[in-house]
Protein backbone atom coordinates (compact mmCIF):
# COMPACT_ATOMS: atom_id res chain seq x y z
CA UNK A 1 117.20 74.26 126.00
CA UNK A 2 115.49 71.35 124.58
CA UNK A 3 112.02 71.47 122.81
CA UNK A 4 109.34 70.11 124.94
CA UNK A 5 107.70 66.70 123.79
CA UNK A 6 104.87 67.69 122.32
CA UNK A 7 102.64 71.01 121.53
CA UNK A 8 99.45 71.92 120.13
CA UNK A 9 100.60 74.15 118.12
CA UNK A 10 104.13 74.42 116.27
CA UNK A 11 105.60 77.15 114.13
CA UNK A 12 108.03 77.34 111.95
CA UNK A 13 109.93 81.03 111.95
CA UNK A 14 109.40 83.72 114.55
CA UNK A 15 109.39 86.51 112.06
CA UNK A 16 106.64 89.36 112.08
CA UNK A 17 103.82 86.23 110.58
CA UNK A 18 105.38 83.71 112.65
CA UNK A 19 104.87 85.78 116.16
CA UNK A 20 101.48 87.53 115.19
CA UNK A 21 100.18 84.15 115.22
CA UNK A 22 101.92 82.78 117.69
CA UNK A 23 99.91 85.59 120.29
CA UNK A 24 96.91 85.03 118.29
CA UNK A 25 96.86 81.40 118.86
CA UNK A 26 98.07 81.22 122.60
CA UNK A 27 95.54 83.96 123.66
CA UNK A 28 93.09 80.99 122.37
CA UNK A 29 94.32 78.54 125.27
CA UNK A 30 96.23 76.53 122.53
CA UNK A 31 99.67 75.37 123.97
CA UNK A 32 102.28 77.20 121.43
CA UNK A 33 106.16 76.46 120.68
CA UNK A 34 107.73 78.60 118.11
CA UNK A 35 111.21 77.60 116.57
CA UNK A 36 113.83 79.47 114.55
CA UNK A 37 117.21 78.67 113.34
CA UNK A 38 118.58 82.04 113.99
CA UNK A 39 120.17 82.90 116.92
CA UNK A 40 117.88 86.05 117.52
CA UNK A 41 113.89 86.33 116.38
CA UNK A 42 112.66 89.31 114.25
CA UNK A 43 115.57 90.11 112.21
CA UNK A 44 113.79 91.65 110.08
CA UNK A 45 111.90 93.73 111.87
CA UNK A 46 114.39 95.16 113.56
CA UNK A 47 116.20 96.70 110.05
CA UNK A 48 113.06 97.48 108.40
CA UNK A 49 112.14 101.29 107.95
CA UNK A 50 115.29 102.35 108.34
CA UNK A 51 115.63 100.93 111.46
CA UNK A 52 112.36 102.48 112.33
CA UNK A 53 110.02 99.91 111.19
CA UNK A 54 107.15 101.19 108.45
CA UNK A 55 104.46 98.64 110.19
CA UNK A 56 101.33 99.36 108.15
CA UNK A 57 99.79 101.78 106.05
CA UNK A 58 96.33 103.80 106.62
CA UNK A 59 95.34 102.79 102.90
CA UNK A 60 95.72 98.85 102.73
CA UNK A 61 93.83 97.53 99.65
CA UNK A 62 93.43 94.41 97.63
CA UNK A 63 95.36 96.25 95.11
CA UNK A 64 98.61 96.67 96.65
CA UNK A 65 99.47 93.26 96.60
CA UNK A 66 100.70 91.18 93.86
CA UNK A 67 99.49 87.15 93.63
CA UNK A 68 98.55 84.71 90.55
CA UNK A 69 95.45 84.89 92.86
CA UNK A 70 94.30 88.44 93.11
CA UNK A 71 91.53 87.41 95.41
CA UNK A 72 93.13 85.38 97.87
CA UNK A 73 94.37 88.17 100.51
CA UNK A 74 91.30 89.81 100.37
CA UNK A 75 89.63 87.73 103.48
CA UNK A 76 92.36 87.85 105.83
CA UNK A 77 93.08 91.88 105.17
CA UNK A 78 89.27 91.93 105.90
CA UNK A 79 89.55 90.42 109.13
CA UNK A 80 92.38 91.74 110.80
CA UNK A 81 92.72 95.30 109.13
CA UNK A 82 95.69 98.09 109.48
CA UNK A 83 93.27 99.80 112.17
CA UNK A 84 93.08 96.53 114.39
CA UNK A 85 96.99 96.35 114.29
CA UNK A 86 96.93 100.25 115.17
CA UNK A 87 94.89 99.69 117.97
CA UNK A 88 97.38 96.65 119.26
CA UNK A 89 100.23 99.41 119.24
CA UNK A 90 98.56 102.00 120.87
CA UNK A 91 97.50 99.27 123.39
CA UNK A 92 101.39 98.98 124.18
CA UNK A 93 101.64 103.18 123.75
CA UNK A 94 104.20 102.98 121.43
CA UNK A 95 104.61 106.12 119.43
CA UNK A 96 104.15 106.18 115.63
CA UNK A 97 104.05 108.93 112.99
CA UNK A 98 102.67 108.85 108.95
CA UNK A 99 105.37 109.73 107.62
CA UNK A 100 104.09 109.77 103.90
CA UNK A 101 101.71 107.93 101.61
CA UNK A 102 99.89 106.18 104.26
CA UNK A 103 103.12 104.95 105.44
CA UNK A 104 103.03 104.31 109.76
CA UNK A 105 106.31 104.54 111.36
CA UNK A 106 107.59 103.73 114.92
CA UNK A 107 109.05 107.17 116.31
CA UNK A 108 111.44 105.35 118.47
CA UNK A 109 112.83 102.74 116.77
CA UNK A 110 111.65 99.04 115.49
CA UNK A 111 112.63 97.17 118.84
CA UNK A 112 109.18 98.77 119.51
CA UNK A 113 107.05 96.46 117.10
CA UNK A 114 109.55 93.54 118.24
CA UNK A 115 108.99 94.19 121.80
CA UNK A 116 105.37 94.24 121.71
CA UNK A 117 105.30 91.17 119.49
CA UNK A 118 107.36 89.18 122.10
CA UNK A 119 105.33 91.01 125.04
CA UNK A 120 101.97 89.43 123.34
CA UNK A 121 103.28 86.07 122.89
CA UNK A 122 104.81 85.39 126.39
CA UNK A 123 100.97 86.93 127.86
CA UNK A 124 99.59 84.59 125.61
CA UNK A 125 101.96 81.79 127.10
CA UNK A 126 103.53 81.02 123.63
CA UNK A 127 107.79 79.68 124.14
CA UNK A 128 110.09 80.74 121.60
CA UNK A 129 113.58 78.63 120.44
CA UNK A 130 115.90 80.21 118.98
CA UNK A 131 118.96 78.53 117.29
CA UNK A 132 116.69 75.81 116.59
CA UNK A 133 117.11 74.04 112.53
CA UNK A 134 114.97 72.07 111.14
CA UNK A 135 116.22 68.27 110.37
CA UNK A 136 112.87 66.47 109.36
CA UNK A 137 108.83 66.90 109.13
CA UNK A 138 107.11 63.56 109.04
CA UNK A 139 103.45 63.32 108.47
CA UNK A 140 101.84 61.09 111.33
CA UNK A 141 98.74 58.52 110.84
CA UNK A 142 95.38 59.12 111.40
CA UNK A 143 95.90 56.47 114.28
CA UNK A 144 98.27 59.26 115.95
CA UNK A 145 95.40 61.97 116.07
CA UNK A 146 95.18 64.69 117.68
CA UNK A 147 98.83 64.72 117.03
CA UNK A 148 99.33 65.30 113.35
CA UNK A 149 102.86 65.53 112.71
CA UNK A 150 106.42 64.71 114.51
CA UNK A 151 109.28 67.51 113.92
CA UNK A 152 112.91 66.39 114.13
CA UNK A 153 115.19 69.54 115.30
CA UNK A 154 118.56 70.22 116.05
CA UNK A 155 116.94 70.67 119.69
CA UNK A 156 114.65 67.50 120.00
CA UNK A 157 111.73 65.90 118.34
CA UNK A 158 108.39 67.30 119.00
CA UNK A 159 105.14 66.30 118.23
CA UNK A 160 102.43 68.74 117.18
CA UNK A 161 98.40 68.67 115.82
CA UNK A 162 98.61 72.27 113.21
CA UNK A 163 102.13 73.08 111.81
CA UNK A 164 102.85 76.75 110.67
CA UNK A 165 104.72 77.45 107.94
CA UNK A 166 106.37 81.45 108.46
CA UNK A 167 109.91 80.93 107.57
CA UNK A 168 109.65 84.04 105.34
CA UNK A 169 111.26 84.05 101.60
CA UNK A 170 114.63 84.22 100.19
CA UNK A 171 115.28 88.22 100.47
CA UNK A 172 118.66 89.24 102.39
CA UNK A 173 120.07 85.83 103.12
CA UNK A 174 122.41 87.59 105.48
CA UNK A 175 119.50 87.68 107.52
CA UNK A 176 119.41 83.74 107.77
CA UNK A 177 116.65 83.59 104.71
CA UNK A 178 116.08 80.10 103.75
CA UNK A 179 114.05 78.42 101.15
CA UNK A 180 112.53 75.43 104.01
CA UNK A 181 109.65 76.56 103.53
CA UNK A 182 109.12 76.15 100.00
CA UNK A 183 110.77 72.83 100.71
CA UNK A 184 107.92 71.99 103.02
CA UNK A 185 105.20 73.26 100.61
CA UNK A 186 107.00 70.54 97.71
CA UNK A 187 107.33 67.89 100.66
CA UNK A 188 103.79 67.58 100.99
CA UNK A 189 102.36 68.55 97.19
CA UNK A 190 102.29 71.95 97.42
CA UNK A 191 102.67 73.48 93.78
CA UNK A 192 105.07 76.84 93.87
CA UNK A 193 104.92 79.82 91.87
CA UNK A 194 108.42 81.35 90.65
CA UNK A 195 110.09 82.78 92.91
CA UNK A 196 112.32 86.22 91.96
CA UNK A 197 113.26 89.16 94.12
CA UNK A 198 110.86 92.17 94.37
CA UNK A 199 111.31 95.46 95.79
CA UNK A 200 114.83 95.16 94.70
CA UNK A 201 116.84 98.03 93.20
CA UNK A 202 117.81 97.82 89.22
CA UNK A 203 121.42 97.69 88.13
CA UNK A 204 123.08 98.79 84.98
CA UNK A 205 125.68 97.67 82.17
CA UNK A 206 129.06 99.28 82.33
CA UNK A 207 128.11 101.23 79.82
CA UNK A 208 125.15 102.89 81.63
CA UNK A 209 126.67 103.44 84.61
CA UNK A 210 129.51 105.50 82.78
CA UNK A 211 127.09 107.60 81.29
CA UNK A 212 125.43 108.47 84.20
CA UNK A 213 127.88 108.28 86.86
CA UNK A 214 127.86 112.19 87.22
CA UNK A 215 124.26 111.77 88.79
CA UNK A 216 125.53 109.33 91.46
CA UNK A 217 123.85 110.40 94.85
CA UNK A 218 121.23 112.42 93.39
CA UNK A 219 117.63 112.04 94.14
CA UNK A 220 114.97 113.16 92.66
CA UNK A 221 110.81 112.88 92.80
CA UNK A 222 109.98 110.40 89.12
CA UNK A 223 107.17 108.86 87.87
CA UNK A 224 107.91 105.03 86.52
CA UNK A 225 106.09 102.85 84.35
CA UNK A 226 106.78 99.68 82.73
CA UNK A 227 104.48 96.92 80.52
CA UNK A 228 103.82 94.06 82.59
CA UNK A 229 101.51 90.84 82.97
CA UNK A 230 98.93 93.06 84.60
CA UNK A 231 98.93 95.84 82.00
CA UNK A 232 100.74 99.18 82.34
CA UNK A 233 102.14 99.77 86.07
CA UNK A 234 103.61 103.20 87.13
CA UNK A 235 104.41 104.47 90.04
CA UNK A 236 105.55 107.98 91.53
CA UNK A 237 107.66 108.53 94.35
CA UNK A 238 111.60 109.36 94.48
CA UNK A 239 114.32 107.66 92.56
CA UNK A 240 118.09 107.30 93.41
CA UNK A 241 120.81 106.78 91.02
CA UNK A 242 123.47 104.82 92.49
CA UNK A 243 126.80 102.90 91.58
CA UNK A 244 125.10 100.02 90.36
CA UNK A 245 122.35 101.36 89.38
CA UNK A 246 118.73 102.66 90.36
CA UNK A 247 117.24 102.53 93.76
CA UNK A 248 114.89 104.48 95.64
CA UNK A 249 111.14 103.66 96.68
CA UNK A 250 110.02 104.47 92.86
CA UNK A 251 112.10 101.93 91.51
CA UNK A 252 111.59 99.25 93.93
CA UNK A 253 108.09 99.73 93.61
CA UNK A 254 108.19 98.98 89.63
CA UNK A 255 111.33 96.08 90.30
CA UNK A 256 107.95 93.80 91.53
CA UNK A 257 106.16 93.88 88.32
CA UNK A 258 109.15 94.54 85.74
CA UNK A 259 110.37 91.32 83.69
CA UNK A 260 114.37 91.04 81.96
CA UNK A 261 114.76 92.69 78.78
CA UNK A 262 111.87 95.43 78.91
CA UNK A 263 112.75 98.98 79.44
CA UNK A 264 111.36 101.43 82.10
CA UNK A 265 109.98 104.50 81.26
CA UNK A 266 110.63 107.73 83.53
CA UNK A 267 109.55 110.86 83.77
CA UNK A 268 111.87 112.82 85.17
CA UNK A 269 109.96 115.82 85.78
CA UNK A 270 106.01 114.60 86.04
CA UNK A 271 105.00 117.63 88.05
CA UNK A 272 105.62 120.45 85.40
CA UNK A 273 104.65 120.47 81.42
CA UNK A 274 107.86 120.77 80.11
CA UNK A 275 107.11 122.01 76.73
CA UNK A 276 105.24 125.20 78.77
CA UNK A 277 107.83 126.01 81.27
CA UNK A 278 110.71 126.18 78.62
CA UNK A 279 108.48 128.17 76.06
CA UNK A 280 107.74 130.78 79.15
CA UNK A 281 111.66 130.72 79.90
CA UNK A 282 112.47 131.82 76.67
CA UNK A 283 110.01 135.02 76.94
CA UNK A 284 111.69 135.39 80.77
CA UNK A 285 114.80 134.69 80.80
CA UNK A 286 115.76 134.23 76.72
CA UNK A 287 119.64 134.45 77.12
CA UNK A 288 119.68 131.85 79.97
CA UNK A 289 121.31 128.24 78.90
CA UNK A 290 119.39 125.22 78.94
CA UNK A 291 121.45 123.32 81.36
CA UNK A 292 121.26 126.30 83.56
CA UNK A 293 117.50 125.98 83.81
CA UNK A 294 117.39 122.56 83.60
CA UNK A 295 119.60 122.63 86.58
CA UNK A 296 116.96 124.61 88.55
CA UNK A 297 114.07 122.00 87.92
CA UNK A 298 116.49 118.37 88.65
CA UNK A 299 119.99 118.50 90.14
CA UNK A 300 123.11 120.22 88.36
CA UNK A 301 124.84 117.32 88.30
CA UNK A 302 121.65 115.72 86.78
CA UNK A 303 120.72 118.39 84.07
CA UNK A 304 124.57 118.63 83.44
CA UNK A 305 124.92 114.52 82.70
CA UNK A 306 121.30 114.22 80.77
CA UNK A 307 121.82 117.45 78.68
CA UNK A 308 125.00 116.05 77.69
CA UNK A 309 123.87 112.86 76.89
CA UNK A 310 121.51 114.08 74.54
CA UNK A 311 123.37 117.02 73.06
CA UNK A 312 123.45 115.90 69.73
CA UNK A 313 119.30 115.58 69.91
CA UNK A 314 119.21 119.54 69.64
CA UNK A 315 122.88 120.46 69.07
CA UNK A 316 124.30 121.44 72.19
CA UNK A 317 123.48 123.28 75.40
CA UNK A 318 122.98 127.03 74.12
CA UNK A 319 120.77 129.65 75.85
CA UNK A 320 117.13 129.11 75.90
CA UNK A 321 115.91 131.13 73.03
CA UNK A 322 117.78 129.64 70.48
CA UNK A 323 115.95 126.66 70.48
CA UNK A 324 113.10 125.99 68.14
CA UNK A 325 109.72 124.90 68.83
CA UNK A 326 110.71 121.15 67.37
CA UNK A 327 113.71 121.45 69.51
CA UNK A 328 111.63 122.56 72.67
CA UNK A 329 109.43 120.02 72.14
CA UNK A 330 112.56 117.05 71.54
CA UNK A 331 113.92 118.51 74.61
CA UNK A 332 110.63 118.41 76.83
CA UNK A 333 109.75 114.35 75.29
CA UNK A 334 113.21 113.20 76.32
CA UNK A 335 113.16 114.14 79.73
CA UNK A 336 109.52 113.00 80.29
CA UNK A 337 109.92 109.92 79.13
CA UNK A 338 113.48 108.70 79.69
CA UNK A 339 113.84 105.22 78.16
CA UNK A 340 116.20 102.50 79.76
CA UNK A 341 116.93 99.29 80.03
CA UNK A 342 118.49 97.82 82.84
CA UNK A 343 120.42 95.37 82.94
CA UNK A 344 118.95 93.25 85.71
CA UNK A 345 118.23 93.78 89.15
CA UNK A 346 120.45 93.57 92.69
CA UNK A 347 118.45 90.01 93.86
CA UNK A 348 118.26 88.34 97.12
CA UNK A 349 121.05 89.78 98.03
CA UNK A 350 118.87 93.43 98.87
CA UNK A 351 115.66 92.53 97.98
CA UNK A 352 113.12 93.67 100.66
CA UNK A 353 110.63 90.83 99.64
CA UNK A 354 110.01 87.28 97.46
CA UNK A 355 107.85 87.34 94.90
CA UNK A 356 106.39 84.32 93.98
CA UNK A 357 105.67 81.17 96.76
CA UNK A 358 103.11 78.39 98.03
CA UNK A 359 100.67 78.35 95.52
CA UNK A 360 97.03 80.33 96.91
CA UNK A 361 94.89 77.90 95.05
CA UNK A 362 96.01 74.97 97.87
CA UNK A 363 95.48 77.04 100.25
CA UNK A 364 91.93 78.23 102.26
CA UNK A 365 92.00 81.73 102.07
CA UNK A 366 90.27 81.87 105.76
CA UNK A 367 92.38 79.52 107.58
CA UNK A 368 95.58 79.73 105.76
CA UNK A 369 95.49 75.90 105.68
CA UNK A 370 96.32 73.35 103.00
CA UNK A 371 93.20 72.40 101.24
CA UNK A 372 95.13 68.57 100.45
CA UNK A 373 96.99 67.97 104.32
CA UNK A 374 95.43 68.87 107.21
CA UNK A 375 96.71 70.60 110.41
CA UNK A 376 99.65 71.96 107.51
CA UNK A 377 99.01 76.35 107.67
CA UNK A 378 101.81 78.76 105.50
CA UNK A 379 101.37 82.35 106.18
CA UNK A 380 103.22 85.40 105.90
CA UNK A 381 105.64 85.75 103.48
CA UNK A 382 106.32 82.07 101.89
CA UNK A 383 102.97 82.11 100.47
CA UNK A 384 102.44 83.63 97.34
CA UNK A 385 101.13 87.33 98.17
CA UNK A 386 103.60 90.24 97.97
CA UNK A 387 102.86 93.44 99.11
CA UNK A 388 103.70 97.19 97.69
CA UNK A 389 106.46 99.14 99.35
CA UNK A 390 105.06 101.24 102.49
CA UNK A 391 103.80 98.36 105.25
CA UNK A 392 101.76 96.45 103.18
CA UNK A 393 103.83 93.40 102.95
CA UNK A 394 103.86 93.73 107.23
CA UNK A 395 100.03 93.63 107.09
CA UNK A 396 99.73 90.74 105.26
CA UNK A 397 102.40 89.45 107.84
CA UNK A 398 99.59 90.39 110.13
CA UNK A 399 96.72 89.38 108.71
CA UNK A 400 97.81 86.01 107.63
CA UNK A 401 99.25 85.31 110.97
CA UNK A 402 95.58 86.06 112.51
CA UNK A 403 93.97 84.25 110.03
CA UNK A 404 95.58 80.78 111.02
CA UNK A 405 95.92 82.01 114.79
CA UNK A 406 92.32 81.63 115.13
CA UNK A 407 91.72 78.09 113.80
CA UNK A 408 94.56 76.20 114.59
């Protein structure tokens, strides 16, 4: 189906930003066309959570988001909060859960979220175009106004007075991730920040992964910390060892703020002082071996593969009361704070967000618009604001989306 003529309002990406204000902006009057090069909208909706979709989280905060501009998202996160998104779902009676952490999931499934989305938009008389690229963006004269810009697609040329960037970042191009929108940010003077994969699970050398291939599958609750621009980060929550490396919501959590060539430090056991617990064993149960209560606190196949990898630390796995205070201590600092160095992370290629994007400082922090070309808005995920793991990266999707639904 061709694109009509002209619009009022035309956005780029019908992703969770893209749609928010697409419904935001229709429900205004303003005549709305939304166009995506993939042949279905929402992609990613539809595989986060687990297929469940983790939409927003009770505890949203300036500080779970990541930006050269710490400031910037505080506005929009003000103005269209996790509670006014709640309220939109319970509007549509769809039925959510915390699961954990603040965390809000669909109990269904994400096709929920999607379907309400989609719902809002056609009420709000917004048309969506799927299968739709992107071939040229030409600012027009002032002598053209109201009509601000003329988009050449692969489905027609259509003129529009506010353009909105929401064409997401560069995370799982299998998805149909594209970098146009940073393209459109340089097209019209729009400094970037780098852009690297966050929330992205760490691999490890050869080396590594021999070492600890024993612990492949195992899980286990951690607490991670690395140094990083912002000072010491650390986080808590479960870590996975896999067969390229470490994953789980602990380590993609750190992956945002940790930089090539520094090392992670993990405690594998942060809810239990070590140093006690082995000095009471050895009154308890003296004749017990270390791996054998080790085994009791982590995995076997964890306590097994770090007890041997450290062996020659306190010479050998022997029962518990052979070991000396020094030793007991050695033992207890080892496992608390687990040094490594990965080797790099997994990228794009599984990485849940972008890091990095348009550059805040152009940008108006109420509007979403480019301070330096007018009727030009970037929201959601292109810009550069990236969110903690547990919905915070979908209510900035939100927020943003509001933010520049209302003005343009």
């Amino acid at each position: 189906m061709a694109l009509p003529s002209q619009t009022q309002v035309l956005i780029i990406g019908a992703g969770a930003a893209g749609l928010m204000c697409a419904a935001a902006a229709g429900q205004r009057g303003r005549a709305v066309v939304v166009i995506d090069h993939a042949n279905k909208v929402g992609k990613k909706i539809l595989m986060s959570g687990g297929g469940r979709c983790n939409f927003t989280n009770m505890d949203v905060l300036p500080k779970n988001y990541l930006s050269d501009n710490s400031h910037f998202c505080k506005s929009a996160l003000a103005r269209y909060t996790q509670w006014d998104f709640i309220a939109l779902v319970q509007k549509h009676q769809i039925p959510y859960h915390e699961k954990k952490l603040g965390q809000l999931f669909c109990d269904n499934k994400a096709q929920d979220i999607l379907s309400m989305l989609l719902d809002e938009c056609a009420q709000a008389g917004a048309d969506i175009y799927t299968l739709c690229d992107i071939e040229q963006v030409i600012a027009l004269a002032e002598s053209d106004l109201p009509m601000r810009y003329k988009v050449k697609a692969s489905q027609g040329t259509i003129y529009c007075e506010s353009l909105v960037v929401a064409t997401g970042g560069l995370s799982i191009p299998t998805m149909g991730a594209t970098g146009v929108g940073y393209e459109l940010a340089e097209q019209f003077g729009l400094p970037l920040k780098a852009r690297t994969a966050g929330l992205v699970p760490f691999t490890l050398s050869p080396a590594q992964l021999a070492i600890f291939s024993p612990c492949v599958g195992n899980a286990l609750d951690v607490s991670v910390s690395c140094e990083t621009a912002y000072g010491q980060m650390s986080f808590a929550e479960a870590m996975l060892f896999t067969h390229r490396g470490l994953s789980g919501p602990a380590m993609l959590q750190i992956s945002s703020y940790w930089q090539p060539g520094k090392e992670l430090s993990i405690n594998l056991l942060p809810q239990i002082n070590l140093v006690d617990f082995l000095t009471e064993q050895q009154q308890v149960r003296p004749k017990t071996l270390l791996t054998t209560i080790m085994g009791e606190l982590l995995t076997k196949n964890i306590a097994q593969c770090f007890c041997d990898h450290w062996a020659e630390q306190w010479s050998g796995n022997r029962p518990i009361n052979q070991y000396t205070p020094k030793e007991v201590q050695m033992i207890a600092e080892h496992f608390h704070e687990w040094r490594i160095m990965p080797a790099g992370t997994e990228g794009y290629r599984t990485a849940e967000v972008t890091l990095g994007g348009v550059d805040t400082n152009q940008l108006s922090s109420k509007t979403m618009e480019a301070k330096t070309q007018a009727g030009l808005f970037f929201i959601g995920e292109v810009v550069d604001v990236t969110g903690h793991l547990g919905g915070f990266n979908f209510q900035w999707a939100w927020a943003s989306g509001v933010a520049a639904g209302t003005y343009v």
